[in-house]
N, C-alpha and C. Protein backbone atom coordinates (compact mmCIF):
# COMPACT_ATOMS: atom_id res chain seq x y z
N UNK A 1 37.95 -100.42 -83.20
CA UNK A 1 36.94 -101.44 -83.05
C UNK A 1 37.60 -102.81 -82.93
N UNK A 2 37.08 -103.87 -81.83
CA UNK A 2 37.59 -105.19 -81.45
C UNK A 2 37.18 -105.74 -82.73
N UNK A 3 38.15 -106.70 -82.91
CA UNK A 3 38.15 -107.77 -84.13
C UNK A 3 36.98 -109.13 -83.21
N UNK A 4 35.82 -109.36 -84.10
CA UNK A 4 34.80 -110.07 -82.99
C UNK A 4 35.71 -111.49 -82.95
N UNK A 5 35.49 -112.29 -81.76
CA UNK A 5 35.96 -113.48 -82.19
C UNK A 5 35.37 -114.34 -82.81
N UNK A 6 35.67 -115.54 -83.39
CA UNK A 6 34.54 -116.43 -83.69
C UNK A 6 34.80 -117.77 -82.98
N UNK A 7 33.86 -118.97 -83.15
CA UNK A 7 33.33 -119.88 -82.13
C UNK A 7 34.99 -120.95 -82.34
N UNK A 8 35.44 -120.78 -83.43
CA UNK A 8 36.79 -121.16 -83.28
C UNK A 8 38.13 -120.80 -82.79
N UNK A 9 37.88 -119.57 -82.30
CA UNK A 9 38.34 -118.70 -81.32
C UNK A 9 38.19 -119.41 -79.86
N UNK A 10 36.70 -119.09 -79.55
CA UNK A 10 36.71 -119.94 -78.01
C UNK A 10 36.33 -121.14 -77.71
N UNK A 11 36.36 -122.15 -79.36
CA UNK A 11 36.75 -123.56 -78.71
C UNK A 11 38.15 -123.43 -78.01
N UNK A 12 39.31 -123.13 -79.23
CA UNK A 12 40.30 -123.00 -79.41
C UNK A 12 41.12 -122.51 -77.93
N UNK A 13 40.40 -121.52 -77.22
CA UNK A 13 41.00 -120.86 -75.63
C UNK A 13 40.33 -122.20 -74.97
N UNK A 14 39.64 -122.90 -75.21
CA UNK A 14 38.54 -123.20 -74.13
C UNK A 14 39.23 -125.07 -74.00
N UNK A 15 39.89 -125.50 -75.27
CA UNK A 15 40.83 -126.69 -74.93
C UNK A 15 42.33 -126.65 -74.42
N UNK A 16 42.56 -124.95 -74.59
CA UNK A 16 44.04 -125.04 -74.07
C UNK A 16 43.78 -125.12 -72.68
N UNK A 17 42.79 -123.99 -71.95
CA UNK A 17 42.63 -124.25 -70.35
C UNK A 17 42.40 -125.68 -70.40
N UNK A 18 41.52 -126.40 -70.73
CA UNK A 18 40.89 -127.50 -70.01
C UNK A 18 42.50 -128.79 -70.23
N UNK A 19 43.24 -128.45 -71.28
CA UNK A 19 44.68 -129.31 -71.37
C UNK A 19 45.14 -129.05 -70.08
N UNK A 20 45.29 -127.70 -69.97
CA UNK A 20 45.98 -127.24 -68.90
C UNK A 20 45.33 -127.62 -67.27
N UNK A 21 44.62 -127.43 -67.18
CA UNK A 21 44.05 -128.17 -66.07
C UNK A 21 44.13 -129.41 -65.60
N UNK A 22 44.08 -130.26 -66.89
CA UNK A 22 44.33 -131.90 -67.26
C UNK A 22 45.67 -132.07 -66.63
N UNK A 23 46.54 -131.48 -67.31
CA UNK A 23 48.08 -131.60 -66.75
C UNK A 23 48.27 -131.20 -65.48
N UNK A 24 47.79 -130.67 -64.99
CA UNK A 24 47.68 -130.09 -63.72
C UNK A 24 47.12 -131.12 -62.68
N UNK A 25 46.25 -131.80 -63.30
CA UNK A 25 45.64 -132.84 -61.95
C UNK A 25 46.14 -134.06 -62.72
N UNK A 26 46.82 -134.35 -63.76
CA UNK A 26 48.08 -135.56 -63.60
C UNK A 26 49.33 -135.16 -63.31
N UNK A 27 49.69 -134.26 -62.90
CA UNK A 27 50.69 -133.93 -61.86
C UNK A 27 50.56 -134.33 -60.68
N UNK A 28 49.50 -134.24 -60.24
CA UNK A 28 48.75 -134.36 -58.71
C UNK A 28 48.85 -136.14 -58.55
N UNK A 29 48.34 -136.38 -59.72
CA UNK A 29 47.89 -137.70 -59.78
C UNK A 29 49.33 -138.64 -59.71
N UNK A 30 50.31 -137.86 -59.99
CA UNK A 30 51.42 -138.58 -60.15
C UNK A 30 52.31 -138.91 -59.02
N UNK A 31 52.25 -137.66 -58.32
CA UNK A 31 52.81 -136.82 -56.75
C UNK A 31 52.13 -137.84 -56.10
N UNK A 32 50.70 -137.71 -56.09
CA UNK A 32 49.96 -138.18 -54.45
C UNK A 32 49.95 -140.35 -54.99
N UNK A 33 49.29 -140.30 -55.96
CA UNK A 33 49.49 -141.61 -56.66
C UNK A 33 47.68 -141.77 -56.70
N UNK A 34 46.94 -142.82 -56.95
CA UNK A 34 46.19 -142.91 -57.58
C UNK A 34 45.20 -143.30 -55.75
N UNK A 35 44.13 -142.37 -56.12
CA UNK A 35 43.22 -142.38 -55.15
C UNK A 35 42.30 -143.25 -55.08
N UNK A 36 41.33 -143.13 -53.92
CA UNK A 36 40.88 -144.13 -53.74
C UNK A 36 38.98 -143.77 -54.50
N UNK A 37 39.19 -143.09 -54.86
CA UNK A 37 37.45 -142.07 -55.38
C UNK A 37 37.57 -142.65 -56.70
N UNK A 38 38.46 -143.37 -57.28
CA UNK A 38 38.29 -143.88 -58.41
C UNK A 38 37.42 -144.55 -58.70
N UNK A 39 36.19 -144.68 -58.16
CA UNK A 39 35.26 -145.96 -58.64
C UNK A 39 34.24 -145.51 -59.15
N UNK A 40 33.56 -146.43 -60.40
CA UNK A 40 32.16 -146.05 -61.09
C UNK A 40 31.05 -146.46 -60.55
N UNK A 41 30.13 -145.63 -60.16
CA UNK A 41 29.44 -145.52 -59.54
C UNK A 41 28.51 -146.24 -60.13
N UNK A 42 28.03 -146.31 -60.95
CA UNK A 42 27.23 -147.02 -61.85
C UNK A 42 27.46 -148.83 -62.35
N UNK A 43 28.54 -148.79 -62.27
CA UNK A 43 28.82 -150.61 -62.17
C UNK A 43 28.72 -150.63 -60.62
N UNK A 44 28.90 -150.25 -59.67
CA UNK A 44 29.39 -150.64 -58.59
C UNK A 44 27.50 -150.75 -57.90
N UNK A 45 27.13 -150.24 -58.44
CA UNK A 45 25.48 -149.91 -58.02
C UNK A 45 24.40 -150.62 -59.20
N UNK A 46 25.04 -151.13 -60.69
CA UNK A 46 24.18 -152.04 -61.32
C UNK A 46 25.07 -152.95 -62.26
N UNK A 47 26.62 -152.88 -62.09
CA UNK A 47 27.14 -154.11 -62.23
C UNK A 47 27.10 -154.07 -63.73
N UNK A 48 27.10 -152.89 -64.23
CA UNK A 48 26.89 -152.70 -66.06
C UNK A 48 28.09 -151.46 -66.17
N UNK A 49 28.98 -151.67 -67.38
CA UNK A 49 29.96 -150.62 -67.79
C UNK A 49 29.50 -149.01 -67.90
N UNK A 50 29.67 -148.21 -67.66
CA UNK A 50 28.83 -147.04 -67.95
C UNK A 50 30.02 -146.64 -69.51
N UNK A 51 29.75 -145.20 -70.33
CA UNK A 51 30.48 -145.16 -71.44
C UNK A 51 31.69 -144.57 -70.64
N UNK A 52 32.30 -143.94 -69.65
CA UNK A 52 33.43 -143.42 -68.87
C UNK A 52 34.31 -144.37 -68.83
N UNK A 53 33.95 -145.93 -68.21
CA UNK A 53 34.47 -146.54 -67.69
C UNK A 53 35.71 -147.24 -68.29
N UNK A 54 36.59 -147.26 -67.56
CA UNK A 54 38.04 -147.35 -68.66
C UNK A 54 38.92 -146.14 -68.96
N UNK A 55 38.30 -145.21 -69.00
CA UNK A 55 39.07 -143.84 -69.75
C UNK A 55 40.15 -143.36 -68.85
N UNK A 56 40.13 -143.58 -67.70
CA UNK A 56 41.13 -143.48 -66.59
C UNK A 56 42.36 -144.07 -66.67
N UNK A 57 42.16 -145.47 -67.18
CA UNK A 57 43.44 -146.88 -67.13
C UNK A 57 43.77 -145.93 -68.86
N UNK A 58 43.07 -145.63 -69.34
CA UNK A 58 42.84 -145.57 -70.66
C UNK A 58 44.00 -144.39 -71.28
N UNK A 59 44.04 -143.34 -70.33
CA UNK A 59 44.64 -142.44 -70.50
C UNK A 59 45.97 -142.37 -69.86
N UNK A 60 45.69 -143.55 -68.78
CA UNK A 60 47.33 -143.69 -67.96
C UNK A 60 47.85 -144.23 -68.87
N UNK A 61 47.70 -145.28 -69.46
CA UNK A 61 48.55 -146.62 -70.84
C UNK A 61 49.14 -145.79 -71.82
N UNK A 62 48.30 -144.13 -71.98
CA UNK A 62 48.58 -143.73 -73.48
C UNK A 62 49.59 -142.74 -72.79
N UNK A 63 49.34 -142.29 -71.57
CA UNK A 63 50.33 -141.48 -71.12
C UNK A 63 51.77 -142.49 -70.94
N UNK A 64 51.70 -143.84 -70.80
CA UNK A 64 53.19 -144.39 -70.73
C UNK A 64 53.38 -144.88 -71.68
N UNK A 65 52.88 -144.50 -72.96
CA UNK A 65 52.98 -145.27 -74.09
C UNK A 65 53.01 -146.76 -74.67
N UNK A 66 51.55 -147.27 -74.09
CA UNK A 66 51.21 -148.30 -74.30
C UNK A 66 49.97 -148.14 -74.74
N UNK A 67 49.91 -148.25 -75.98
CA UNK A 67 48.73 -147.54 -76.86
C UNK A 67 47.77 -148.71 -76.63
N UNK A 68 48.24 -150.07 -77.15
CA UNK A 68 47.71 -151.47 -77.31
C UNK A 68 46.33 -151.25 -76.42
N UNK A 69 47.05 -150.96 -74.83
CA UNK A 69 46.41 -151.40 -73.99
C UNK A 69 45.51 -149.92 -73.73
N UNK A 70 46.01 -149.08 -74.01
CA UNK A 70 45.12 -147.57 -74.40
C UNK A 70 43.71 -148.07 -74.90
N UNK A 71 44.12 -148.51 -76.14
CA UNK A 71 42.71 -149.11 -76.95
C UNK A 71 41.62 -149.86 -76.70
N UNK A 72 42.52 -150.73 -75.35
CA UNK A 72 42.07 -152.14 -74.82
C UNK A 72 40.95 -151.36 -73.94
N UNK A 73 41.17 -150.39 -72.92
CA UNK A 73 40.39 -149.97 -72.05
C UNK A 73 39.31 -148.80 -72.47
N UNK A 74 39.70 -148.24 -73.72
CA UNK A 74 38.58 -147.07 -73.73
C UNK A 74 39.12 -146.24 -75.32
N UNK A 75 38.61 -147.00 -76.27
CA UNK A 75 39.18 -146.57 -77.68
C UNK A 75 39.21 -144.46 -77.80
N UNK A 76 38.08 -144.67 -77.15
CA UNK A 76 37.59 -143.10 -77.25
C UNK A 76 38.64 -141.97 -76.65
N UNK A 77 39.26 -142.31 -76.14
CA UNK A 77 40.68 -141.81 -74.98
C UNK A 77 41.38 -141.61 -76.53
N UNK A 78 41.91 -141.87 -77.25
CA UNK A 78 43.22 -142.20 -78.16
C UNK A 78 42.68 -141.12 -79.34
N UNK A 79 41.48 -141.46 -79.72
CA UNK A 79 40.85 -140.67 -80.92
C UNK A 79 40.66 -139.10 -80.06
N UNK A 80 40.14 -138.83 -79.13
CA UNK A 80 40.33 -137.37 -78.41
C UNK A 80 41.90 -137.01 -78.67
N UNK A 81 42.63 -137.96 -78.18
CA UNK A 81 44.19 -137.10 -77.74
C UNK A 81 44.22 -136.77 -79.29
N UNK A 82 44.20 -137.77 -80.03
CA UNK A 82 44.65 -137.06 -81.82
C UNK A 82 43.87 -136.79 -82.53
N UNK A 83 42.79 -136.01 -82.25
CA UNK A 83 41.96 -135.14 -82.86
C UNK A 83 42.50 -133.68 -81.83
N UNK A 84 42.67 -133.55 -80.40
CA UNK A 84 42.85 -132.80 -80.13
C UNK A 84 44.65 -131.92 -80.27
N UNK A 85 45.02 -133.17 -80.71
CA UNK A 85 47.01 -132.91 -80.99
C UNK A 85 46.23 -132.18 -82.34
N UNK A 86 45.87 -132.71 -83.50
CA UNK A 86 45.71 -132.13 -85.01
C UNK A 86 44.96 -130.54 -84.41
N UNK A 87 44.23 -130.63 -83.89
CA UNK A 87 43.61 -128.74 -83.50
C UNK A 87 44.40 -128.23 -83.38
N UNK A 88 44.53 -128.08 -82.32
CA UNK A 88 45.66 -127.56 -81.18
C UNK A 88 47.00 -127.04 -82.06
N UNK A 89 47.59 -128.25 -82.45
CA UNK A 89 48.67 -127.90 -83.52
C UNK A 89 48.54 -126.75 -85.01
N UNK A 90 47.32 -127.50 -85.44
CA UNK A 90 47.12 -126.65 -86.61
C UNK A 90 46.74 -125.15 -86.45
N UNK A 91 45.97 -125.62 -85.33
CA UNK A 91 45.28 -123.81 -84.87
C UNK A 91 46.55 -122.88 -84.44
N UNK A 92 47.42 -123.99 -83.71
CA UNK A 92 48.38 -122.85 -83.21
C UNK A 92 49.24 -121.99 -84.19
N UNK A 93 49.60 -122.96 -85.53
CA UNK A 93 50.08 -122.33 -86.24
C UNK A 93 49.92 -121.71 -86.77
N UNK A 94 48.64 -121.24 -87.63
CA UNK A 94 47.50 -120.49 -88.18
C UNK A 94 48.15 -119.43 -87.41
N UNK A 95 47.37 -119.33 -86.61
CA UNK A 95 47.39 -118.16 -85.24
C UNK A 95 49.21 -117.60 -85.68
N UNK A 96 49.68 -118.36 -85.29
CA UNK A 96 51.40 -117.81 -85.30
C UNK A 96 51.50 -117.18 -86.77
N UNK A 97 51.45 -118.09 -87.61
CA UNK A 97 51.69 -117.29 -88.87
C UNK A 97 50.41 -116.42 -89.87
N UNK A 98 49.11 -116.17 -88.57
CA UNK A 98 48.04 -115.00 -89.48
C UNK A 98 47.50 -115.61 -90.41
N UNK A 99 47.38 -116.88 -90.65
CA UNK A 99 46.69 -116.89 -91.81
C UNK A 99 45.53 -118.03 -91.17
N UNK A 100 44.39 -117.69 -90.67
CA UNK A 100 42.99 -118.45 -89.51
C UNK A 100 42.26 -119.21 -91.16
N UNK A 101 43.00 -118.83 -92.52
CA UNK A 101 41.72 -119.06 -93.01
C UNK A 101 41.82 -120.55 -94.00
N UNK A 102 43.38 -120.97 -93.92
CA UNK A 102 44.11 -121.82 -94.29
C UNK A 102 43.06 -123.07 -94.52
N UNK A 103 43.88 -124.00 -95.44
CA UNK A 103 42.63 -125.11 -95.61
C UNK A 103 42.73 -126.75 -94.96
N UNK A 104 44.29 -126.06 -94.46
CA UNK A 104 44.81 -127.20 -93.40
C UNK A 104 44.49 -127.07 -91.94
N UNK A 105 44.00 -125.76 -91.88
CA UNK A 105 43.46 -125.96 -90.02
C UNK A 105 42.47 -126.74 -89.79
N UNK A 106 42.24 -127.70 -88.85
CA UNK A 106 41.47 -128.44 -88.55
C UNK A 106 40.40 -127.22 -87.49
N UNK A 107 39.40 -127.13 -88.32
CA UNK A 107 38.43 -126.15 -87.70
C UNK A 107 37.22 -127.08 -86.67
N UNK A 108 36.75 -126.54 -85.72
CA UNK A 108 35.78 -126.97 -84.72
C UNK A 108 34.87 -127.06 -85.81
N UNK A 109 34.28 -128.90 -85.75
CA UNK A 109 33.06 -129.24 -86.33
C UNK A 109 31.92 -129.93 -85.42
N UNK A 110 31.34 -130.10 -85.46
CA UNK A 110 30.56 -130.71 -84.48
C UNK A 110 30.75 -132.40 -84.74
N UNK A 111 30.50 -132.97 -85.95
CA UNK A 111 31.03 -134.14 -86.41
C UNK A 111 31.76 -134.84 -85.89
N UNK A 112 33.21 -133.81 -85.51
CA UNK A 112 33.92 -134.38 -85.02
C UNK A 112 33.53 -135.02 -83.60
N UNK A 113 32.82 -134.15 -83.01
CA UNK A 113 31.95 -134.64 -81.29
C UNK A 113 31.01 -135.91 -81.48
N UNK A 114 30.56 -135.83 -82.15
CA UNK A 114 29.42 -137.21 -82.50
C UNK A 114 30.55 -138.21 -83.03
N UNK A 115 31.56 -138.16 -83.61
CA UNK A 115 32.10 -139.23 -84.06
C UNK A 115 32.79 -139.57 -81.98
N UNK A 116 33.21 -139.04 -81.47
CA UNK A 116 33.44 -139.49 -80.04
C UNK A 116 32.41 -140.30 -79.77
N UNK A 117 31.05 -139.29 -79.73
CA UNK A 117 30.41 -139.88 -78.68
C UNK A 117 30.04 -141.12 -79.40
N UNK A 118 29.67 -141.66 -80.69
CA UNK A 118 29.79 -142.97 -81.44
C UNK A 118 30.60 -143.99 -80.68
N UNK A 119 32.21 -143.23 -80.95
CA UNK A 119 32.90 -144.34 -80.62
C UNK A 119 32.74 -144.71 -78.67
N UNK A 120 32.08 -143.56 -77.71
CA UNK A 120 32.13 -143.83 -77.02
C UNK A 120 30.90 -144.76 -76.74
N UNK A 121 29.62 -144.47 -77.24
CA UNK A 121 28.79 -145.29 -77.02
C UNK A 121 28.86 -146.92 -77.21
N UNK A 122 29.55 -146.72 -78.45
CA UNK A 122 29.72 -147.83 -79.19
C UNK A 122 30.53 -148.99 -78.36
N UNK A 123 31.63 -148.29 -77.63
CA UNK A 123 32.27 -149.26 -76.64
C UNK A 123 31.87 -149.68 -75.32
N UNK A 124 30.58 -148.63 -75.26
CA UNK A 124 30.28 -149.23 -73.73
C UNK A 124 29.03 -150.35 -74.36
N UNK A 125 28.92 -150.72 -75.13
CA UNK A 125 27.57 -151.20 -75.94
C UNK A 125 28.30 -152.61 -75.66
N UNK A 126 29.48 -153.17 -76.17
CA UNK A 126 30.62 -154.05 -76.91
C UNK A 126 31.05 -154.18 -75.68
N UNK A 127 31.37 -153.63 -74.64
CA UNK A 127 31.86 -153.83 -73.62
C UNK A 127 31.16 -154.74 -72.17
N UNK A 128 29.43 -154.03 -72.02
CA UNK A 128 28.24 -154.88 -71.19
C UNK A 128 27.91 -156.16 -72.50
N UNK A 129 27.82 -155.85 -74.00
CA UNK A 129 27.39 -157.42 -74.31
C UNK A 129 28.80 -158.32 -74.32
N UNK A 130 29.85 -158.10 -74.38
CA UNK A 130 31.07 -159.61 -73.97
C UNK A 130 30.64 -159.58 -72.59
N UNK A 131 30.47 -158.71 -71.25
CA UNK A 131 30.05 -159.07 -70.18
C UNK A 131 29.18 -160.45 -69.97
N UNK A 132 28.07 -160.03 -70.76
CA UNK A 132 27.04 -161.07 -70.72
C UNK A 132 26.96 -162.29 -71.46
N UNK A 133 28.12 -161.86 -72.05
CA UNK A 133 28.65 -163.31 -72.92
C UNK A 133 29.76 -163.97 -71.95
């Protein structure tokens, strides 16, 4: 009889593909260089930040290690990468050394998603009112 999985199981498969994919189209991104489809559709059509906006510059800064300016464009970028480094890491080890039930694995909470989308809301909020200031 299959051992069932549980939902920390296929978060757990379900961020390594989507890493992996990630790396995969900043490879691309690196090769071809930065396209021209980059634009938000939503400022460009009402001239207001949408919560995305930034996460692009946001993730290039943190990829060259310029956190400062990481922060500057899209706080929410920085708190993903190290919430998703602490999973990833902890889960992997679990997994390697058998023991899933440990009190150091950082287990899939939902919390953790609402605290994103907080910080993401929160910056596009902070971001259209200095606009209008």
């Amino acid at each position: 009889m299959k051992k069932q999985q549980s939902l920390n199981d296929y978060v757990y498969i379900s961020v390594i593909i989507t890493i992996s994919i990630m790396i995969v189209f900043y490879i691309i991104y690196l090769v071809i260089g930065k396209p021209d489809i980059f634009h938000c559709l939503i400022y460009d059509k009402f001239g207001i930040y949408c919560p995305g906006c930034g996460c692009t510059r946001a993730l290039t800064y943190l990829f060259q290690g310029d956190i400062l300016k990481s922060l500057y464009y899209n706080p929410t970028v920085l708190y993903t990468v190290i919430v998703l480094i602490i999973y990833i890491s902890t889960t992997t080890m679990a997994k390697l050394s058998k023991k899933n039930d440990s009190k150091y694995v950082l287990k899939y909470k939902p919390v953790l998603i609402y605290i994103g989308i907080f910080i993401l809301i929160g910056t596009c909020i902070v971001k259209n009112l200095l606009k209008l200031i």
